[in-house]
C-alpha atoms as a PDB file:
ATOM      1  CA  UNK A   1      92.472  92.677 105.233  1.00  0.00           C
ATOM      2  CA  UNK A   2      92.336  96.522 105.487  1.00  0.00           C
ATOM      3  CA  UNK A   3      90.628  99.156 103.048  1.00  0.00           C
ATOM      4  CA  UNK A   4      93.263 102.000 102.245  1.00  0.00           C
ATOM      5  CA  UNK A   5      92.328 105.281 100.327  1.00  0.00           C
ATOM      6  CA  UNK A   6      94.762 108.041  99.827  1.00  0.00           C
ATOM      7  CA  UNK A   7      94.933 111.117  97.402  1.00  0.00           C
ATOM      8  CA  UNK A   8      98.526 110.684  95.829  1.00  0.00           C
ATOM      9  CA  UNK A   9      99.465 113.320  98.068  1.00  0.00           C
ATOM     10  CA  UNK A  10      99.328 111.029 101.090  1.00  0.00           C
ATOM     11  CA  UNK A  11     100.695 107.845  99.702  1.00  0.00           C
ATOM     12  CA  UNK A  12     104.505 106.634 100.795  1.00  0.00           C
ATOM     13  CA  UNK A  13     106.765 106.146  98.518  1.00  0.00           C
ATOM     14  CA  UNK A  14     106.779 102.765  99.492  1.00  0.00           C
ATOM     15  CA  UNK A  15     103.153 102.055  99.050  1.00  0.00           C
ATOM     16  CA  UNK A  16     103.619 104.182  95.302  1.00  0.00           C
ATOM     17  CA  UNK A  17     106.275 101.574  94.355  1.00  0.00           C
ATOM     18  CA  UNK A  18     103.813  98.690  95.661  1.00  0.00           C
ATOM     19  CA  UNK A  19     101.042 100.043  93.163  1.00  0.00           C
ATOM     20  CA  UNK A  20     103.137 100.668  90.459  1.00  0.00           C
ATOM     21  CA  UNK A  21     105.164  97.617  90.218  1.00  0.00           C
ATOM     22  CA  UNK A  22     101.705  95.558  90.603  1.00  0.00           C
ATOM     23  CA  UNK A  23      99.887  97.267  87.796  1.00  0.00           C
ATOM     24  CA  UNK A  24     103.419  96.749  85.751  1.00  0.00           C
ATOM     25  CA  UNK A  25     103.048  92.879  86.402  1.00  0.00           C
ATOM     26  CA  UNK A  26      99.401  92.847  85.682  1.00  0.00           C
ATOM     27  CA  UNK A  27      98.527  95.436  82.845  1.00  0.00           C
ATOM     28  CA  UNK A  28     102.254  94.815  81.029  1.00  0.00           C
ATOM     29  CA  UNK A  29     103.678  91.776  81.488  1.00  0.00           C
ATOM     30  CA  UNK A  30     100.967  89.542  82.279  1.00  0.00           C
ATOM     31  CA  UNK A  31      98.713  91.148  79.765  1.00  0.00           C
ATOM     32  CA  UNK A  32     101.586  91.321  77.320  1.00  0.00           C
ATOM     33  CA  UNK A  33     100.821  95.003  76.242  1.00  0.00           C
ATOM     34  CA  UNK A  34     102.990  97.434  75.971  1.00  0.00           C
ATOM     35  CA  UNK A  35     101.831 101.172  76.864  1.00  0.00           C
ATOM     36  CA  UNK A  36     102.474 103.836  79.191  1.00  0.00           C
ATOM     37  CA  UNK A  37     100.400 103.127  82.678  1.00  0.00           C
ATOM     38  CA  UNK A  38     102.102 105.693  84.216  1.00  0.00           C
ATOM     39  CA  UNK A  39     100.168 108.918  83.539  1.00  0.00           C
ATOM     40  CA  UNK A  40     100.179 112.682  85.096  1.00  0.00           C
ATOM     41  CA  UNK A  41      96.229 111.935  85.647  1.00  0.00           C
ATOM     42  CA  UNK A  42      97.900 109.439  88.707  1.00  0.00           C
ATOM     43  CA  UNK A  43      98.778 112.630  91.117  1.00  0.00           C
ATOM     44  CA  UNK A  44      95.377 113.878  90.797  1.00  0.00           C
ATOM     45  CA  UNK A  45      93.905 110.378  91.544  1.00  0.00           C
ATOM     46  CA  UNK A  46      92.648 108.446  95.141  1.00  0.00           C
ATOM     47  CA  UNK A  47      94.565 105.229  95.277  1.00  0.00           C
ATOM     48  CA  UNK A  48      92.219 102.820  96.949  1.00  0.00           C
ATOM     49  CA  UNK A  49      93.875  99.112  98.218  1.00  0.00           C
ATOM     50  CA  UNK A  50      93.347  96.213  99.590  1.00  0.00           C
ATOM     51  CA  UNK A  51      96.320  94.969 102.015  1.00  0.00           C
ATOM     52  CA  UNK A  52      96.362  91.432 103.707  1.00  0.00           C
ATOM     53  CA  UNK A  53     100.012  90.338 105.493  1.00  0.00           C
ATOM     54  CA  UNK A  54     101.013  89.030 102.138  1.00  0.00           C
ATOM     55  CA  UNK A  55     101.102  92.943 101.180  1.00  0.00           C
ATOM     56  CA  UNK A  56      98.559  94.479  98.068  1.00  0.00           C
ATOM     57  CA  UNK A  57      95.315  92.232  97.522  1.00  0.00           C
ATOM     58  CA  UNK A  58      93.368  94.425  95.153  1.00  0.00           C
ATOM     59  CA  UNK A  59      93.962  98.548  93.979  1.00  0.00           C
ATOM     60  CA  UNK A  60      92.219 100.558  91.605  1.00  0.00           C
ATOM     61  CA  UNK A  61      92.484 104.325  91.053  1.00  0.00           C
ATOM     62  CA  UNK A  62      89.641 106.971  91.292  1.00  0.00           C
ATOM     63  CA  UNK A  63      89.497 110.018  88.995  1.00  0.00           C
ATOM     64  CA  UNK A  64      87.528 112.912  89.552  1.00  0.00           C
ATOM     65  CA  UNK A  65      86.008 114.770  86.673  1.00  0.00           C
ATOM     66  CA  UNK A  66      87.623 112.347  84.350  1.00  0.00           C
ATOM     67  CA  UNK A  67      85.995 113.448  81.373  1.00  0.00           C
ATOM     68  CA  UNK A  68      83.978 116.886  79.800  1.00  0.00           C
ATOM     69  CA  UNK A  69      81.072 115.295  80.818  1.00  0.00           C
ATOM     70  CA  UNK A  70      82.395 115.507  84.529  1.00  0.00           C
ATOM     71  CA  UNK A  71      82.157 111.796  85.049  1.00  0.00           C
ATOM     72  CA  UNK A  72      84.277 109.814  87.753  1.00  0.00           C
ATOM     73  CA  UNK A  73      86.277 107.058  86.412  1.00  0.00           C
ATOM     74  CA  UNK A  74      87.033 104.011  88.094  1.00  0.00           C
ATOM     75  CA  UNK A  75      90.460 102.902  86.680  1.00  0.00           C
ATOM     76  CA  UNK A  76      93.339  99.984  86.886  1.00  0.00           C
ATOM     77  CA  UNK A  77      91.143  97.346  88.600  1.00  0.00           C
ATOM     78  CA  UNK A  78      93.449  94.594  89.765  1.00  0.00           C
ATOM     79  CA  UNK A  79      92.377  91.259  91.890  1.00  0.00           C
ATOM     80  CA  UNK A  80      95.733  89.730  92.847  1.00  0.00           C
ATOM     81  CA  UNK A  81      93.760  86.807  93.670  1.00  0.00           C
ATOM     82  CA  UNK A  82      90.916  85.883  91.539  1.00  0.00           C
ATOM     83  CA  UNK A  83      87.139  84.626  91.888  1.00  0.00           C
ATOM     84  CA  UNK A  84      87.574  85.318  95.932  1.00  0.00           C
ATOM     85  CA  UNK A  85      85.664  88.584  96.455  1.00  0.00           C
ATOM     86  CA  UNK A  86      88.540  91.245  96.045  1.00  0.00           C
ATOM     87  CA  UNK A  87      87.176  92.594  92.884  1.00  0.00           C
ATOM     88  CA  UNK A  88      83.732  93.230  94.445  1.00  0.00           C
ATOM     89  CA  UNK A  89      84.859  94.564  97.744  1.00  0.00           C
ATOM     90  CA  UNK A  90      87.348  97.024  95.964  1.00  0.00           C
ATOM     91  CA  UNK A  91      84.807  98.599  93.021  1.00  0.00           C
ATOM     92  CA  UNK A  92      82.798  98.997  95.994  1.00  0.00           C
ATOM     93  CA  UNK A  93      85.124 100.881  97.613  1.00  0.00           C
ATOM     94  CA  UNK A  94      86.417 102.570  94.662  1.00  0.00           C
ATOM     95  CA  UNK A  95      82.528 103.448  94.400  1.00  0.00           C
ATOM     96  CA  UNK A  96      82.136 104.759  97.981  1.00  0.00           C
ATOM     97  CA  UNK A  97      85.118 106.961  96.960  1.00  0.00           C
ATOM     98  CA  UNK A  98      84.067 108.302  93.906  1.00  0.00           C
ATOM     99  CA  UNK A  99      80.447 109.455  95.878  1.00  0.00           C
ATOM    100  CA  UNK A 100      82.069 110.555  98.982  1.00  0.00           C
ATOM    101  CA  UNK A 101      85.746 112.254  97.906  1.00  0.00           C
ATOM    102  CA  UNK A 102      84.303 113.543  94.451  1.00  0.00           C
ATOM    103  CA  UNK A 103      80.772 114.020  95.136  1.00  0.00           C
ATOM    104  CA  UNK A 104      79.645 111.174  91.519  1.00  0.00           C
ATOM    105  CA  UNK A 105      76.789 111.701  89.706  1.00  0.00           C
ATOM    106  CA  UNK A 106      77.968 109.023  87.028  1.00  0.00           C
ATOM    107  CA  UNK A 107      80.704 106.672  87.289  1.00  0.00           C
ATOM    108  CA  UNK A 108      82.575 105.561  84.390  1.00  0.00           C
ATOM    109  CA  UNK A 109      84.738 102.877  83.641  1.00  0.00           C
ATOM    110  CA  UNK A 110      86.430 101.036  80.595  1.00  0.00           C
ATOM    111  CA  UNK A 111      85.653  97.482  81.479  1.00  0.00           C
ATOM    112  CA  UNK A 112      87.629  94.690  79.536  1.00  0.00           C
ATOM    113  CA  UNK A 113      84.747  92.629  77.521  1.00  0.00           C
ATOM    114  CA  UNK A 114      85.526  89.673  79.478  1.00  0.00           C
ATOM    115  CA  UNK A 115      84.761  91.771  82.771  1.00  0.00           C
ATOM    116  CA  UNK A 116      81.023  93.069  81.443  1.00  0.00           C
ATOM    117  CA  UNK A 117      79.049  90.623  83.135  1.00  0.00           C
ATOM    118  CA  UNK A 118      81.432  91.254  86.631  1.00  0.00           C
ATOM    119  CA  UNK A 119      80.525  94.762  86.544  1.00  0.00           C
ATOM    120  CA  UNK A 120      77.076  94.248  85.008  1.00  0.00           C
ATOM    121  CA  UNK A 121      76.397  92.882  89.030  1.00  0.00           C
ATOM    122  CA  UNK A 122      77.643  95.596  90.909  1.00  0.00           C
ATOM    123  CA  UNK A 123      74.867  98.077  88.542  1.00  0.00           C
ATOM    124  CA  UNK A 124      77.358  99.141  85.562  1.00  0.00           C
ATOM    125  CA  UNK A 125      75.614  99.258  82.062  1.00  0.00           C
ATOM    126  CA  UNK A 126      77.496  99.282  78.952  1.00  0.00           C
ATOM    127  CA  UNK A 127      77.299 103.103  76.905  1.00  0.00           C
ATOM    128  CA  UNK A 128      79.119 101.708  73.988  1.00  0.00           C
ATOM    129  CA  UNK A 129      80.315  99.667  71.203  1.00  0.00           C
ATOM    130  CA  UNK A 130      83.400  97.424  72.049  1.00  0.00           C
ATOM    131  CA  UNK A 131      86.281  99.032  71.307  1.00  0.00           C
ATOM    132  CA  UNK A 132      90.239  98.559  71.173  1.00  0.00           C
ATOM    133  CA  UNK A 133      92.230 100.292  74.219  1.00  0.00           C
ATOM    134  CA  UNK A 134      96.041  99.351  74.135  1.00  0.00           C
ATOM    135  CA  UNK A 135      95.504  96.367  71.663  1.00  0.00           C
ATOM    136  CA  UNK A 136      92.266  94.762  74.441  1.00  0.00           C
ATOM    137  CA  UNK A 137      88.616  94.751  73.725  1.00  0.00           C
ATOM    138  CA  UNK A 138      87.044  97.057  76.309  1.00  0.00           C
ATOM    139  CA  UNK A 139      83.732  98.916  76.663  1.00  0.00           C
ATOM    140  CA  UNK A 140      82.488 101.658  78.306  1.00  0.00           C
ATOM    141  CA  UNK A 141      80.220 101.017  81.015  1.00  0.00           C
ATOM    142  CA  UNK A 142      78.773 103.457  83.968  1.00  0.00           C
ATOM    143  CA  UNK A 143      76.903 103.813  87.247  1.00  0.00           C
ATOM    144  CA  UNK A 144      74.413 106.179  88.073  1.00  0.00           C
ATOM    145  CA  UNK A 145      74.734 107.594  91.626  1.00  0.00           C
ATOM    146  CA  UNK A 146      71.279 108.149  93.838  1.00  0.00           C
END
């Protein structure tokens, strides 16, 4: 398994069709909601994956300065394969990325209420009420950085 992180400057276009076609299958299809994942906020993003020979284990997207409160937000969070570790080892790496590329203070991310107690371990609190994002029950949740 090896750790990639690239601005979207440095990905292929080979490893952007990889990413984009697995958050399709996962946020769209499997999910069953329709909405536009594909956003201008992606060229200003790190893409951080997970690659075994079978090709992408786990990605998520980094944005800097996300919001007016200058928070880092942790973003698309996919497993391929569940309850094995990938979800830990890449929101830690999407972590180490958000302290080390975009210098994080606070990291934010809208967590799907079934995911709360997932992030919960790795130090996330929830900010907010549940709310509706694209038709799913999320919250907000964040990390404070030492």
């Amino acid at each position: 398994m090896e750790l990639f992180v690239k601005h979207y400057s440095e990905l292929t276009r080979d490893e952007l069709f990889e990413i984009l076609a697995l958050r399709a299958s996962v946020f769209i299809v499997e999910q069953q909601c329709i909405y536009q994942d594909i956003e201008e906020r992606d060229r200003q993003a790190w893409h951080v994956f997970l690659r075994d020979e079978a090709g992408l284990a786990a990605y998520l997207r980094v944005l800097e300065q996300a919001n007016a409160d200058g928070e880092v937000m942790l973003g698309r969070v996919i497993a391929v394969r569940r309850r094995c570790g990938l979800g830990t080892r890449i929101v830690q790496a999407g972590i180490c990325v958000a302290r080390e590329h975009c210098h994080a203070r606070r990291i934010l991310i809208h967590a799907q209420v079934y995911a709360r107690p997932f992030y919960e371990r790795l130090g996330f609190y929830p900010v907010s009420q549940e709310f509706l994002e694209d038709g799913i029950a999320h919250i907000r949740m964040l990390l404070n950085c030492p």
